[in-house]
Protein backbone atom coordinates (compact mmCIF):
# COMPACT_ATOMS: atom_id res chain seq x y z
CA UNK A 1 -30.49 1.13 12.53
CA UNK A 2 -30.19 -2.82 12.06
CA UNK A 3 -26.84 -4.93 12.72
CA UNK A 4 -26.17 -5.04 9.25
CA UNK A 5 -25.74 -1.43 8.48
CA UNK A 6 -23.80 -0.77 11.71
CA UNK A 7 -21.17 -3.56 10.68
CA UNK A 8 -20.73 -2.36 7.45
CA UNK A 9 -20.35 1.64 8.37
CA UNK A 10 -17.83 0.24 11.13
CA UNK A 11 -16.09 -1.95 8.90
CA UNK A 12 -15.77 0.39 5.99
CA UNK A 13 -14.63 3.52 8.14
CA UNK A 14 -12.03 1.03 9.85
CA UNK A 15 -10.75 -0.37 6.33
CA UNK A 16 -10.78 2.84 5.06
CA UNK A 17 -8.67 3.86 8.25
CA UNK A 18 -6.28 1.45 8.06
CA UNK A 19 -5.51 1.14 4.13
CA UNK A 20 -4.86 4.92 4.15
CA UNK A 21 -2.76 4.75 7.07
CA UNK A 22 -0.89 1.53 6.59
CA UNK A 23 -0.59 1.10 2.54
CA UNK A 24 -0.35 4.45 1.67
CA UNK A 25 3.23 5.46 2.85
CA UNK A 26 4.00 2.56 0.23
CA UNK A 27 3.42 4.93 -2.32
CA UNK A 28 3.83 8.44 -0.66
CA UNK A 29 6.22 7.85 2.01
CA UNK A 30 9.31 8.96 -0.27
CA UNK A 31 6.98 11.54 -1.53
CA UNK A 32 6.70 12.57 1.89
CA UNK A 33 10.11 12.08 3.33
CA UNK A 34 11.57 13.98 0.90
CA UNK A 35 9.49 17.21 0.32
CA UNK A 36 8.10 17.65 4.46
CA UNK A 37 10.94 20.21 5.00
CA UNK A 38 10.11 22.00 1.67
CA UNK A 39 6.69 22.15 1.84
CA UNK A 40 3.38 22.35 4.05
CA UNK A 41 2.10 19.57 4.76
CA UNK A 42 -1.40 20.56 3.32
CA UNK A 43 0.13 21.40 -0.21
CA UNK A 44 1.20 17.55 -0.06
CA UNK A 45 -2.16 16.64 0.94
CA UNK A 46 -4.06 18.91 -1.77
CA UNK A 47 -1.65 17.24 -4.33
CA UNK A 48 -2.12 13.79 -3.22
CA UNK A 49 -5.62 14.38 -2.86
CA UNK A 50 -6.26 15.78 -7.17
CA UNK A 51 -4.58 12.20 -7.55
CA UNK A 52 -6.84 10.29 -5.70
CA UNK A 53 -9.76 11.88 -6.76
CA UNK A 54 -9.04 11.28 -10.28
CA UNK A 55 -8.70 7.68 -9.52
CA UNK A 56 -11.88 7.08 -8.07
CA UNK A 57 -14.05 9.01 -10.40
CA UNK A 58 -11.88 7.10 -12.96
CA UNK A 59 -13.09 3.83 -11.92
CA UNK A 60 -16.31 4.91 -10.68
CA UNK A 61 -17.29 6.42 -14.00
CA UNK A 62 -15.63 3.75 -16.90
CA UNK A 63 -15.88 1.00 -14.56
CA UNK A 64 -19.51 1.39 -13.79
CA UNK A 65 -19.75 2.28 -10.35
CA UNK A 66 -16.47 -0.36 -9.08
CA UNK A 67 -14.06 2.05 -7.34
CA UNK A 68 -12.35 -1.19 -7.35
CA UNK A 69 -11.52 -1.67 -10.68
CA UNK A 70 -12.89 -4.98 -10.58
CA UNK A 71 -10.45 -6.23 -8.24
CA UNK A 72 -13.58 -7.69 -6.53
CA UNK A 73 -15.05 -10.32 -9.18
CA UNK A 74 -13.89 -13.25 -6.89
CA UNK A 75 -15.24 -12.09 -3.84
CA UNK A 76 -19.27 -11.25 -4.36
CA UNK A 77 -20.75 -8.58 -2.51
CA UNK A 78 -21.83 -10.52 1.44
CA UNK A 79 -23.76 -9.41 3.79
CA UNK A 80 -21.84 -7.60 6.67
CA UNK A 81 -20.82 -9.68 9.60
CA UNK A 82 -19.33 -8.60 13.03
CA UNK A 83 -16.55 -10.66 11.90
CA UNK A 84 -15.74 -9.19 8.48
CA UNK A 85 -15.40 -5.64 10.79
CA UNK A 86 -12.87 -7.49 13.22
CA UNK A 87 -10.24 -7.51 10.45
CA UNK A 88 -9.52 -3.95 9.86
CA UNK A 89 -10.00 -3.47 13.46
CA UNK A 90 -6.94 -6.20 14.22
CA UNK A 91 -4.98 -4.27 11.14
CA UNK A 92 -5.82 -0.50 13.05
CA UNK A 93 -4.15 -2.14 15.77
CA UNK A 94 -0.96 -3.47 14.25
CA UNK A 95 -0.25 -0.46 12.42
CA UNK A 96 -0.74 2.12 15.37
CA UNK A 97 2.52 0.05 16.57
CA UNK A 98 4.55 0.20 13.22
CA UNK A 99 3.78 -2.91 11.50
CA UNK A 100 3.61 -3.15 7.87
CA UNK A 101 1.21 -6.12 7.85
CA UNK A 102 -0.73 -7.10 4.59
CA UNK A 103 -4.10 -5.21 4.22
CA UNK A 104 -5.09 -7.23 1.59
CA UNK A 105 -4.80 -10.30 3.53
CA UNK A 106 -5.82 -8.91 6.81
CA UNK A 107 -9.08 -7.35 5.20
CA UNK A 108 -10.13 -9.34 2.30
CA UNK A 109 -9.44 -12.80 4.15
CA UNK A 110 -12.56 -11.99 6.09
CA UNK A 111 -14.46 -12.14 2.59
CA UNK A 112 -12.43 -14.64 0.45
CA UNK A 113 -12.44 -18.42 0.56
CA UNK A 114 -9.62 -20.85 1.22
CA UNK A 115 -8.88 -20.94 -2.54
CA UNK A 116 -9.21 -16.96 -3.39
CA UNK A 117 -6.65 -16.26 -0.20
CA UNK A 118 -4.47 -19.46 -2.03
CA UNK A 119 -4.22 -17.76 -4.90
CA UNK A 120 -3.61 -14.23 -3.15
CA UNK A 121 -0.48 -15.45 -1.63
CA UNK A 122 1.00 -16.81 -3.99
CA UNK A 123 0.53 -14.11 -6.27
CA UNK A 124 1.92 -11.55 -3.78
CA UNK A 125 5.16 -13.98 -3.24
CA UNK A 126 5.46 -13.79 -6.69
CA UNK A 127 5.55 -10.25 -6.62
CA UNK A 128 7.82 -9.60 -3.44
CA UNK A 129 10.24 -11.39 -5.84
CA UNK A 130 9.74 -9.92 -8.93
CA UNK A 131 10.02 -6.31 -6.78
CA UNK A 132 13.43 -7.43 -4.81
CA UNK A 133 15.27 -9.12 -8.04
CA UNK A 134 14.31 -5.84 -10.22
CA UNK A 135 15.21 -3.45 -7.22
CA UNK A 136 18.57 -5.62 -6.80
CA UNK A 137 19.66 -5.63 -10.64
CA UNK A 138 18.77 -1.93 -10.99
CA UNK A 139 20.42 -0.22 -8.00
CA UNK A 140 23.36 -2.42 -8.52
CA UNK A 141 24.28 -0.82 -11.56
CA UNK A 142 22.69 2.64 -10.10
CA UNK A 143 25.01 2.66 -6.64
CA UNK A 144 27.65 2.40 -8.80
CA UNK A 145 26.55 5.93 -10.78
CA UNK A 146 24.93 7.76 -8.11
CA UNK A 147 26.21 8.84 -4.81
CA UNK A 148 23.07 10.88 -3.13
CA UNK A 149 25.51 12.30 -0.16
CA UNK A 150 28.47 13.11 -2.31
CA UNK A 151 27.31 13.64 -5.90
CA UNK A 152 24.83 16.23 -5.21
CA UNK A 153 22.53 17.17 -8.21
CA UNK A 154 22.63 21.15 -8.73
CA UNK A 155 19.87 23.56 -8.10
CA UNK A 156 18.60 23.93 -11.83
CA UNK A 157 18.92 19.35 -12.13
CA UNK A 158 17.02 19.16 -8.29
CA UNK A 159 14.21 21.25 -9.66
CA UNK A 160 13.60 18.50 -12.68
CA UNK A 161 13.94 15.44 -10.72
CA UNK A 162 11.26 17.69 -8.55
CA UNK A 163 8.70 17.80 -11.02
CA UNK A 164 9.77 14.32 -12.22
CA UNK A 165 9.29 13.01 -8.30
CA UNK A 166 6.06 14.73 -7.96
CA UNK A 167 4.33 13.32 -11.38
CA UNK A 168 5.65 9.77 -10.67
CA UNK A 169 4.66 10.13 -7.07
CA UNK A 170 0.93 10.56 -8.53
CA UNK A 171 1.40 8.74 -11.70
CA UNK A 172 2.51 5.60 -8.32
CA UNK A 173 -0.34 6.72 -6.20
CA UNK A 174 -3.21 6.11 -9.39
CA UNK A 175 -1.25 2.50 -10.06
CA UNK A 176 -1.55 1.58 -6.07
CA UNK A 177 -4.95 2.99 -5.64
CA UNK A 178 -6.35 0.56 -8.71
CA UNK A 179 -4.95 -2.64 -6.44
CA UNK A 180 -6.02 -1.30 -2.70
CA UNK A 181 -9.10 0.20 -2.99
CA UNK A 182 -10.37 -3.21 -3.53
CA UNK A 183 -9.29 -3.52 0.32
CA UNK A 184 -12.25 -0.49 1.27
CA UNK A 185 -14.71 -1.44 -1.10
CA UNK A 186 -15.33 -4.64 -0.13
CA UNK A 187 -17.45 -3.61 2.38
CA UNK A 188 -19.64 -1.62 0.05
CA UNK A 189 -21.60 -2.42 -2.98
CA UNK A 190 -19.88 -3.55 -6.37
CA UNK A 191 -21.65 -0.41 -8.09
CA UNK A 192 -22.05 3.06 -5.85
CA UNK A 193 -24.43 5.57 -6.63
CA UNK A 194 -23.18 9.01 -7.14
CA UNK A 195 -23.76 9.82 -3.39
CA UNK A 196 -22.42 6.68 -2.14
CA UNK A 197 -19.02 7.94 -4.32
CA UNK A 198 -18.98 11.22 -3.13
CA UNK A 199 -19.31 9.65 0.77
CA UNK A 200 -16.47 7.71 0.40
CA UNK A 201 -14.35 10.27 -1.59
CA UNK A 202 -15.01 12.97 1.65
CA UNK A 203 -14.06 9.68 4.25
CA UNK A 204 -10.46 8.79 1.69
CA UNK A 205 -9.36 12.39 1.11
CA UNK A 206 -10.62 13.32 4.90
CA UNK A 207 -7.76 10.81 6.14
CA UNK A 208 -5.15 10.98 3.55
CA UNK A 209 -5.22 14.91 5.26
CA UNK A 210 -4.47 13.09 9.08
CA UNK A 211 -1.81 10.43 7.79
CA UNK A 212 0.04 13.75 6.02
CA UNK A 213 -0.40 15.93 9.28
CA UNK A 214 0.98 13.42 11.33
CA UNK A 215 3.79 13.29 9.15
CA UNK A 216 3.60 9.27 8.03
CA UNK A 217 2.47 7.81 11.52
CA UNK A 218 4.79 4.91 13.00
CA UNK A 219 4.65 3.25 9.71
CA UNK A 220 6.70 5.86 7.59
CA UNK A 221 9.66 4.18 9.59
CA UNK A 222 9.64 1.24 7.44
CA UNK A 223 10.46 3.98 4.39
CA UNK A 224 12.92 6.31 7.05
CA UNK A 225 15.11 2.88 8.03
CA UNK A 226 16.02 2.83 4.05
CA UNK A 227 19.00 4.25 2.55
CA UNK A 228 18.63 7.80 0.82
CA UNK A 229 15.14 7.38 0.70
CA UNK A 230 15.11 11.08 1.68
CA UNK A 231 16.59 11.93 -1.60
CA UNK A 232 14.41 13.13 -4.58
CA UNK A 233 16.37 11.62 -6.79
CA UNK A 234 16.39 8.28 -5.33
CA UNK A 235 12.66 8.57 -4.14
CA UNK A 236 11.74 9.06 -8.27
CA UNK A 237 13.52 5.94 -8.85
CA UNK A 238 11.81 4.04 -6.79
CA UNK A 239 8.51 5.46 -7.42
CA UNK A 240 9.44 4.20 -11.11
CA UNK A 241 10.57 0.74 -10.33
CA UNK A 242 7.55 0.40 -8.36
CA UNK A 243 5.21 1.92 -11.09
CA UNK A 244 6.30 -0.84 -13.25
CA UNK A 245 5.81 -3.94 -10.78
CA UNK A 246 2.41 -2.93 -10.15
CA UNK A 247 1.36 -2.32 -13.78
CA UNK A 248 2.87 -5.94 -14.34
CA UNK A 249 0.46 -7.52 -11.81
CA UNK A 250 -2.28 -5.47 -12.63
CA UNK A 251 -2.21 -6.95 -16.03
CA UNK A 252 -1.86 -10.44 -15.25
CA UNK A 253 -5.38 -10.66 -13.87
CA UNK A 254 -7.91 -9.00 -11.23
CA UNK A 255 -7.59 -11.03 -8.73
CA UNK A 256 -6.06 -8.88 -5.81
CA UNK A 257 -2.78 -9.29 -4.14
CA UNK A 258 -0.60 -7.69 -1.26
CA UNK A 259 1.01 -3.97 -2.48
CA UNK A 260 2.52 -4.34 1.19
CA UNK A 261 4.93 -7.04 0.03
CA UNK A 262 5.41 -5.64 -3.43
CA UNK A 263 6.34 -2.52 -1.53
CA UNK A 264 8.88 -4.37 1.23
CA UNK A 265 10.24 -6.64 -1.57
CA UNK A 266 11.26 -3.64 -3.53
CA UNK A 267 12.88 -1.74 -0.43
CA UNK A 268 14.84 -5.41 0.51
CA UNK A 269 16.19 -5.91 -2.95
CA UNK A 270 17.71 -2.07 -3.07
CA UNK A 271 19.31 -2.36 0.26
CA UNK A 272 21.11 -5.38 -0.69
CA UNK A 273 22.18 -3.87 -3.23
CA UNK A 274 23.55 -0.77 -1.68
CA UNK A 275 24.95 -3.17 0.31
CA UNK A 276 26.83 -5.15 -2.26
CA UNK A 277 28.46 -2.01 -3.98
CA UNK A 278 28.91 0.52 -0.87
CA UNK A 279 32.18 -1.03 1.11
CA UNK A 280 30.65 0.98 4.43
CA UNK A 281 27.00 -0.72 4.58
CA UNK A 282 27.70 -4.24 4.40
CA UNK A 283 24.82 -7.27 4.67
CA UNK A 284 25.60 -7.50 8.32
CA UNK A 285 23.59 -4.15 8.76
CA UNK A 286 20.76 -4.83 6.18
CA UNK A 287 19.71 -8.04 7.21
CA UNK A 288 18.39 -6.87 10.48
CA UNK A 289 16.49 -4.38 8.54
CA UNK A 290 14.78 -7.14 6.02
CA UNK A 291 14.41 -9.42 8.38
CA UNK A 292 12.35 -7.49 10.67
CA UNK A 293 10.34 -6.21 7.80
CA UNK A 294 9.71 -9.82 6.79
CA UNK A 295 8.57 -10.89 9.92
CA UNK A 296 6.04 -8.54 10.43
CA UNK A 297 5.03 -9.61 7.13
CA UNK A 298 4.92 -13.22 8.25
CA UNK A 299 3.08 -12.00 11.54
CA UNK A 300 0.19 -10.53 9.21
CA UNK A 301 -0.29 -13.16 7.26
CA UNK A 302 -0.64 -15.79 10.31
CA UNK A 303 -3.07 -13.66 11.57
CA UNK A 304 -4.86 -13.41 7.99
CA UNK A 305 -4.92 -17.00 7.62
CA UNK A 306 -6.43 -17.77 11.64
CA UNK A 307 -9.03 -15.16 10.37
CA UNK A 308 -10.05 -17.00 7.66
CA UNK A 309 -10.22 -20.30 8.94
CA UNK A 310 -11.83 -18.87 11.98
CA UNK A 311 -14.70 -17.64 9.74
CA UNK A 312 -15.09 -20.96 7.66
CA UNK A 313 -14.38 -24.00 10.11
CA UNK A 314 -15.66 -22.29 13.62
CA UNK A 315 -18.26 -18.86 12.86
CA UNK A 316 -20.23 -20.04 9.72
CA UNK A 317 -20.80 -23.16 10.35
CA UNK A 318 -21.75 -22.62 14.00
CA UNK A 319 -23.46 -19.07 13.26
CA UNK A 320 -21.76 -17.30 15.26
């Protein structure tokens, strides 16, 4: 077995590691949070795993053969370094300690150029404030409606926003998927053959069942830290909210950006504005919270950037 081949079976089963665990409570951790006392944790698994199924044979069969849904046309297929492996390796390591880093900076830095990772961040800051001004606007008017611990919703109501969580939760799941899939298939061929799919369906669905046994990991504290996020109703809302930001920056073009902030952005804009209507959570107890969540965000993208200019001032041209 040549270098190659080992770096790129390392790389993808670490990037395929670390998406799952790290991004994926983006989408599923109020899923999660709020049905784990309801049901087995294998039902949640079997359901998220129909969803993610019918994504990738979705863009493996219209988009011929790109589980990535073309995410990928600025960054051509490369042969498989040591280096490109090192990323998802330094992203395993952040999140098995709780940090909610960028995998789309962390992984695909090790692939883009200066100007691709550019244009990256700025589209992801663009999108941690598009997420945290809608969040803010709608959950000011929404506090002001809904009280989750004293206006409970009755049995026959809890079952609908059920359902409504659940198909929203996969409808979320399908919209995520199209933007960080790019981050696993990077280290494969733009087009897979129809074993080559079914390998890394078995690898995706194999750990989406570990990240829902373990209940989240360390990461699902990012979602736990949040107000009511235990709530089905407020866990549909969000999935909504965050349905629509996604779809927004899907459309705008393919060139990939960070979920991970989308995700934090939207979380950051609610709790400031829980905090601006509720008169018993004030800012002096939710800036600790975004603050820490954007400095591990800052941490992740410092080590992005030292990744890519490692590769392209110090490995390439030296050949290391």
């Amino acid at each position: 077995m040549d270098l190659t081949l080992i770096y790129t079976i390392t790389g993808f089963g670490l990037a395929a590691y670390s998406v799952i665990g790290n991004d994926s409570i983006q989408t599923l951790g109020t899923f999660l949070a709020s049905n784990k006392e309801r049901f087995k944790w294998y039902i949640l698994w079997f359901a998220a795993s129909v969803a993610m199924t019918f994504t990738l044979a979705y863009g493996w069969y219209f988009y011929d053969g790109d589980i990535a849904y073309e995410r990928l046309t600025q960054i051509p297929y490369q042969e498989i370094k040591w280096y490109h492996a090192m990323a998802p390796a330094v992203l395993l390591l952040l999140t098995r300690i709780g940090i909610p880093v960028s995998t789309t900076f962390l992984v695909l830095s090790a692939f883009a150029s200066t100007v691709v990772l550019e244009k990256m961040l700025v589209k992801s800051m663009v999108g941690y404030g598009v997420a945290a001004l809608s969040a803010y606007l709608i959950w000011v008017v929404l506090e002001r409606l809904i009280d989750e611990k004293k206006n409970r919703i009755s049995k026959r109501r809890r079952r609908v926003w059920r359902v409504a969580q659940w198909v929203t939760s996969g409808w979320l799941f399908f919209a995520w998927l199209q933007h960080d899939m790019a981050n696993i298939a990077v280290f494969l061929p733009r087009q897979l053959s129809f074993i080559q799919f079914l390998m890394v369906l078995g690898v995706t669905i194999g750990l989406l069942g570990y990240i829902f046994y373990t209940q989240g990991g360390k990461i699902q504290s990012v979602v736990l830290d949040k107000q009511g996020t235990r709530y089905v109703r407020s866990a549909t809302i969000i999935n909504i909210v965050y349905i629509g930001v996604l779809y927004i920056f899907k459309e705008l073009n393919n060139l990939p950006m960070s979920t991970t902030w989308v995700f934090v952005g939207l979380l950051a804009g609610r709790e400031l504005a829980i905090s601006t209507v509720m008169s018993n959570y004030k800012f002096v107890y939710v800036f600790p919270i975004i603050a820490k969540d954007f400095g591990k965000m800052m941490l992740g993208l410092g080590v992005s950037v030292a990744i890519v200019l490692s590769i392209h001032y110090v490995l390439i041209p030296y050949g290391l």
